[in-house]
Structure formats: C-alpha cells, structure tokens
C-alpha atoms as a PDB file:
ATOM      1  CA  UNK A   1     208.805 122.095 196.305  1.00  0.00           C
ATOM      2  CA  UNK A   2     210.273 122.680 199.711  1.00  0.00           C
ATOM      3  CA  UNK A   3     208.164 121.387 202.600  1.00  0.00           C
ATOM      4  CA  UNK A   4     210.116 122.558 205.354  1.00  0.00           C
ATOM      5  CA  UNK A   5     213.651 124.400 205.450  1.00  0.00           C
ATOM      6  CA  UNK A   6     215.820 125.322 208.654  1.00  0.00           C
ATOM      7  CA  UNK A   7     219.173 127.487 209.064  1.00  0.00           C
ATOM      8  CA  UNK A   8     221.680 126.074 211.263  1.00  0.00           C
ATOM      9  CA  UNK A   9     223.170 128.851 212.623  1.00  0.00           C
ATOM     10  CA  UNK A  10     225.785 127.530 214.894  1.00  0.00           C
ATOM     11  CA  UNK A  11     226.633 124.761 212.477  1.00  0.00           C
ATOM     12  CA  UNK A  12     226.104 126.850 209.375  1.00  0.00           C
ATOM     13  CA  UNK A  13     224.238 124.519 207.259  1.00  0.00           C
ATOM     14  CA  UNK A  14     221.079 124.933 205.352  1.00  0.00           C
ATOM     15  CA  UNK A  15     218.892 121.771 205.472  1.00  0.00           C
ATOM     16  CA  UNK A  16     215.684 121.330 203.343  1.00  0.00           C
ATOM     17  CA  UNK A  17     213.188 118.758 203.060  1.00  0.00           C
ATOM     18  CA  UNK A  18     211.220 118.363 199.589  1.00  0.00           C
ATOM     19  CA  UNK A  19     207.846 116.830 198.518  1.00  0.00           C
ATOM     20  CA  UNK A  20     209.891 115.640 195.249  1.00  0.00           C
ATOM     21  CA  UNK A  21     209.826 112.377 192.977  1.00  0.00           C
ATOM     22  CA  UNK A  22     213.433 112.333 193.651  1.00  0.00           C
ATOM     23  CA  UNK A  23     214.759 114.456 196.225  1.00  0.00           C
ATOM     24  CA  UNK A  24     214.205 113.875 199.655  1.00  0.00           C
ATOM     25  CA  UNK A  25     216.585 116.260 201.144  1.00  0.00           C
ATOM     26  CA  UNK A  26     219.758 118.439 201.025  1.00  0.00           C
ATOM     27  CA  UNK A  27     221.932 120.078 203.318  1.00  0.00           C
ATOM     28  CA  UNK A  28     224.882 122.882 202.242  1.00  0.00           C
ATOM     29  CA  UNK A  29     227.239 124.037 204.302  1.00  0.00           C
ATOM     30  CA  UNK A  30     227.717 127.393 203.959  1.00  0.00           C
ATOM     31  CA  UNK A  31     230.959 128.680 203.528  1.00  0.00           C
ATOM     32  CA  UNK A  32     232.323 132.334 203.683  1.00  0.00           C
ATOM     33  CA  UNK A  33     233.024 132.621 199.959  1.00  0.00           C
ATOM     34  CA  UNK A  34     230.843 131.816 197.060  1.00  0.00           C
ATOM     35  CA  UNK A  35     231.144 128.374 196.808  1.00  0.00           C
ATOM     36  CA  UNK A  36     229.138 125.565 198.687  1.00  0.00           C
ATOM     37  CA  UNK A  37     229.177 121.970 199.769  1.00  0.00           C
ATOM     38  CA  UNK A  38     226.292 120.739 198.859  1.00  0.00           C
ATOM     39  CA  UNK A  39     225.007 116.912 200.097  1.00  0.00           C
ATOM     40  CA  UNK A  40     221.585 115.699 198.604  1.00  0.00           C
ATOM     41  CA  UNK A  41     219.544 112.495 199.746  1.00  0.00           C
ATOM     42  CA  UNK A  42     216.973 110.452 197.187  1.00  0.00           C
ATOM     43  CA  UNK A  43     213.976 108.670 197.651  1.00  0.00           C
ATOM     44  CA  UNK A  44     216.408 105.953 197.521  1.00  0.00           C
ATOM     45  CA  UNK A  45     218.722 106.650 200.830  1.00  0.00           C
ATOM     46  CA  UNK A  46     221.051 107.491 198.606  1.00  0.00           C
ATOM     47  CA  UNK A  47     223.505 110.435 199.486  1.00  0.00           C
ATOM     48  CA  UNK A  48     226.174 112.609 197.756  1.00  0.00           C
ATOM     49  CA  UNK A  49     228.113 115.450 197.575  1.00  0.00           C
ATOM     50  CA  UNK A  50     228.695 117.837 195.577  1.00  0.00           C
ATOM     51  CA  UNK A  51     231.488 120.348 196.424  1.00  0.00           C
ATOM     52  CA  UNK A  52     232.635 123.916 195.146  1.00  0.00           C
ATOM     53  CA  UNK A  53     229.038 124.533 193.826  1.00  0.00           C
ATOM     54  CA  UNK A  54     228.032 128.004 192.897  1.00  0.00           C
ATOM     55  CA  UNK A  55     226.111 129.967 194.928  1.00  0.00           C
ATOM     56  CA  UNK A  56     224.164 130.764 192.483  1.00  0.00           C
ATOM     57  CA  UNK A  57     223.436 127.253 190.673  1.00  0.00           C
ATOM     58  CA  UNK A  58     222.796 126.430 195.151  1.00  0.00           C
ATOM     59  CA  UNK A  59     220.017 128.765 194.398  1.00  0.00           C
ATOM     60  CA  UNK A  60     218.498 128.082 191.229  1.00  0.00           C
ATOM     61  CA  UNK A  61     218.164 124.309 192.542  1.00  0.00           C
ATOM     62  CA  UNK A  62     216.519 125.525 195.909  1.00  0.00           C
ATOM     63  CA  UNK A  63     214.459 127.697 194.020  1.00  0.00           C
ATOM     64  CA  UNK A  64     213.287 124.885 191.863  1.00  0.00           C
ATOM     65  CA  UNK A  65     214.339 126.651 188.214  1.00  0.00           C
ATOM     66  CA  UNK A  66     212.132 128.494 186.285  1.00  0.00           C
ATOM     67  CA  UNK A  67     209.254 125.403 186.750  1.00  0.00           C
ATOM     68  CA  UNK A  68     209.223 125.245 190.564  1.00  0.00           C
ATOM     69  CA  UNK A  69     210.745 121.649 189.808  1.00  0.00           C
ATOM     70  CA  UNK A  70     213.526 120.542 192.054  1.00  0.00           C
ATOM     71  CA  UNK A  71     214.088 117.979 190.545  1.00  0.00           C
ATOM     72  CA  UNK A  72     214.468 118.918 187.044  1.00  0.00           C
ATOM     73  CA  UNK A  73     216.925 122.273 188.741  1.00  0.00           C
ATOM     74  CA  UNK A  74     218.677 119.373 190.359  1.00  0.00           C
ATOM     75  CA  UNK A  75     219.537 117.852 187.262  1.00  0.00           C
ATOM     76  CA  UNK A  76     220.670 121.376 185.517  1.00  0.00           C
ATOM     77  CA  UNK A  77     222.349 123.185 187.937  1.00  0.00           C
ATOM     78  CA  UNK A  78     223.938 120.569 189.940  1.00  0.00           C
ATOM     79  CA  UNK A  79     223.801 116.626 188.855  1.00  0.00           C
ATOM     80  CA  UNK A  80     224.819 118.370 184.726  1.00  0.00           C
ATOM     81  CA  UNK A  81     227.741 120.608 186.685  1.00  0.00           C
ATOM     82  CA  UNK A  82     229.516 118.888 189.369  1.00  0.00           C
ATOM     83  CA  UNK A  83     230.947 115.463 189.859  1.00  0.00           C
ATOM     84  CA  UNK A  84     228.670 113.805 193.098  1.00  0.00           C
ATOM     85  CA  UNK A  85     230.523 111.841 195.316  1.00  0.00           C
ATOM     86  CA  UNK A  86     228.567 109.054 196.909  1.00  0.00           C
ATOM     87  CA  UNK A  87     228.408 109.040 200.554  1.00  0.00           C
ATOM     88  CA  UNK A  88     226.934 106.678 203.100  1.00  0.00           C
ATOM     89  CA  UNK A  89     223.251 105.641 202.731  1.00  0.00           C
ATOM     90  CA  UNK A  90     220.425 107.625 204.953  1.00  0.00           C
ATOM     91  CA  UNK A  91     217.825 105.900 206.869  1.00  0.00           C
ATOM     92  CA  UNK A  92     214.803 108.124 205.342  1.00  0.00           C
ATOM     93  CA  UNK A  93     212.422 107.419 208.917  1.00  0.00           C
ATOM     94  CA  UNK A  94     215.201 109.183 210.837  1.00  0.00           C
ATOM     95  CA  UNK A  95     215.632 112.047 208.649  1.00  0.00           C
ATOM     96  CA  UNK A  96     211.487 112.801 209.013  1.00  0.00           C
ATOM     97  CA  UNK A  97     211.528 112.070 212.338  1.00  0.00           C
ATOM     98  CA  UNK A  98     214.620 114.789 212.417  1.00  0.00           C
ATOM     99  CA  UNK A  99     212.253 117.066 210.135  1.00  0.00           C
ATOM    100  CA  UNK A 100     209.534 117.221 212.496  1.00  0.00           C
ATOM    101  CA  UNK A 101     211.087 117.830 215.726  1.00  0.00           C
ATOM    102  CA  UNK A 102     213.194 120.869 214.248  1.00  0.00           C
ATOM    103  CA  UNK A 103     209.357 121.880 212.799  1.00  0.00           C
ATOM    104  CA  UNK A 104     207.877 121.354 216.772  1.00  0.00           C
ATOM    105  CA  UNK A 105     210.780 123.207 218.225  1.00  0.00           C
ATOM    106  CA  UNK A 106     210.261 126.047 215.555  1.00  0.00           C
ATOM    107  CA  UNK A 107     206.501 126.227 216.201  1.00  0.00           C
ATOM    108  CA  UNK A 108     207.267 126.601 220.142  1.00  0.00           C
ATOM    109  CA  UNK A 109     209.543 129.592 219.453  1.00  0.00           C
ATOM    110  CA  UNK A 110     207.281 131.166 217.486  1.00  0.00           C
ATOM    111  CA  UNK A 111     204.090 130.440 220.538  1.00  0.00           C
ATOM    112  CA  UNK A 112     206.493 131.929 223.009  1.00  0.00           C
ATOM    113  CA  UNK A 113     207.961 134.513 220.807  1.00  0.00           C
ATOM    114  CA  UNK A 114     203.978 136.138 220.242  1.00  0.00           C
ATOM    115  CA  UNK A 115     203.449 135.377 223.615  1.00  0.00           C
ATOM    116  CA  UNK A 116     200.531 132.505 222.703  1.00  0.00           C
ATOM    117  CA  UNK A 117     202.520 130.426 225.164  1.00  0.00           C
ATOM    118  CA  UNK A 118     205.035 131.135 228.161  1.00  0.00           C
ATOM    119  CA  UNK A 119     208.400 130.093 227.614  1.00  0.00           C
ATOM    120  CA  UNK A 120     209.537 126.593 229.985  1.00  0.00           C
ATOM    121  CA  UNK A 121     211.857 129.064 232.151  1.00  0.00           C
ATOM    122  CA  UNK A 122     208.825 131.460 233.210  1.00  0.00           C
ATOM    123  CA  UNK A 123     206.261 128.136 233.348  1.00  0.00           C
ATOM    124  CA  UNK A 124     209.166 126.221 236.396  1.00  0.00           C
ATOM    125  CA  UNK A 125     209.426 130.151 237.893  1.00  0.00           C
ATOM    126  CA  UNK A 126     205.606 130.198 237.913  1.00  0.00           C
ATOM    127  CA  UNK A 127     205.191 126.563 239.793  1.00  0.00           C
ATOM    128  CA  UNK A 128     208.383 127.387 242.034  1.00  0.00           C
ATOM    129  CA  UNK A 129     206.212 130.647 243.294  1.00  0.00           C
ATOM    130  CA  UNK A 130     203.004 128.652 244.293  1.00  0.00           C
END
C-alpha cells in the first residue's frame, strides 16, 4: 500500500513511499515514451534499477496487482521481467525524513491554497505594513 506519493514535476520523477514487508520506496523517471526507469529501495537499503519497464507493468506494481500487494506486483511485473541492477545502498532515516518534509510542504500548499492559512509572501507584506 502506498503511504504517501509525490510528482516531481520539474525533475519528472514519481516517488512513492510504501507500508510494505519489502518495499520501502521507488522512484521512476518518467520518460516521454512508454517505457520507464524504474529504481526501488528495500527494507534492507538496498537499491536497484530497473530500466525500459512498461508503462503498464509501472502501473500494475504501483497499483499493487489485483491483491493491493506491492510486493507480490513487485515480484510479477517487475523483479519476474527485468534484469535489476544494483545501485548504491540508501540510508532508510533520510529517505523518511525526505518523506515527511515533501508531506509538510504539501499540507502548507493545500492550507494556503483553501485559504486556512496565508501564504509566507502575504504574512512578511502583512508585518512590513504595521
């Protein structure tokens, strides 16, 4: 199950974070065509990539399969279908730590965006005024 997912939109990666037995997190880079780079980290720090992955087998693993099971999608439509390439370990504090700023940052822009909050610029032009 995905716990928290976020678009890069300058960088044009989609990162997820997972409340897995075995996946921790993944990040694709999304390319024009159909096919993906896709880089996965375990409970282990363990990372690799996966490249020229389906768009639709990205899918089916983010979707969890027909179970809801990432893990178990992992294992059928990527680990069963594309050779992983093991990449340098990830230190697994830093990647929560990453997790819940982008989740702050997101919850800010959502305040501001409903107006539950003011947005930093108007809060300085409101303190400059007094």
């Amino acid at each position: 199950m995905i716990l928290f997912r976020k678009y890069d939109k300058e960088k044009r990666i989609d990162k997820a974070w997972y409340d897995s037995s075995n996946i921790v997190y993944s990040e694709c880079d999304d390319h024009v065509n159909a096919l993906k780079t896709l880089r996965v980290v375990f409970k282990t720090g363990d990372m690799y990539e996966y490249e020229n992955v389906d768009v639709n087998d990205y899918l089916m693993f983010m979707a969890g399969g027909l179970d809801g099971s990432n893990g178990k999608a992992f294992f059928k439509f990527i680990r069963n279908k594309y050779e992983g390439v093991k990449l340098e370990p990830v230190n697994l504090e830093e990647l929560k730590v990453k997790m819940e700023e982008l989740k702050e940052a997101e919850r800010k822009e959502l305040e501001a965006g409903i107006g539950l909050v003011e947005p930093e610029e108007k809060v300085k032009e409101n303190q400059e005024e007094k």
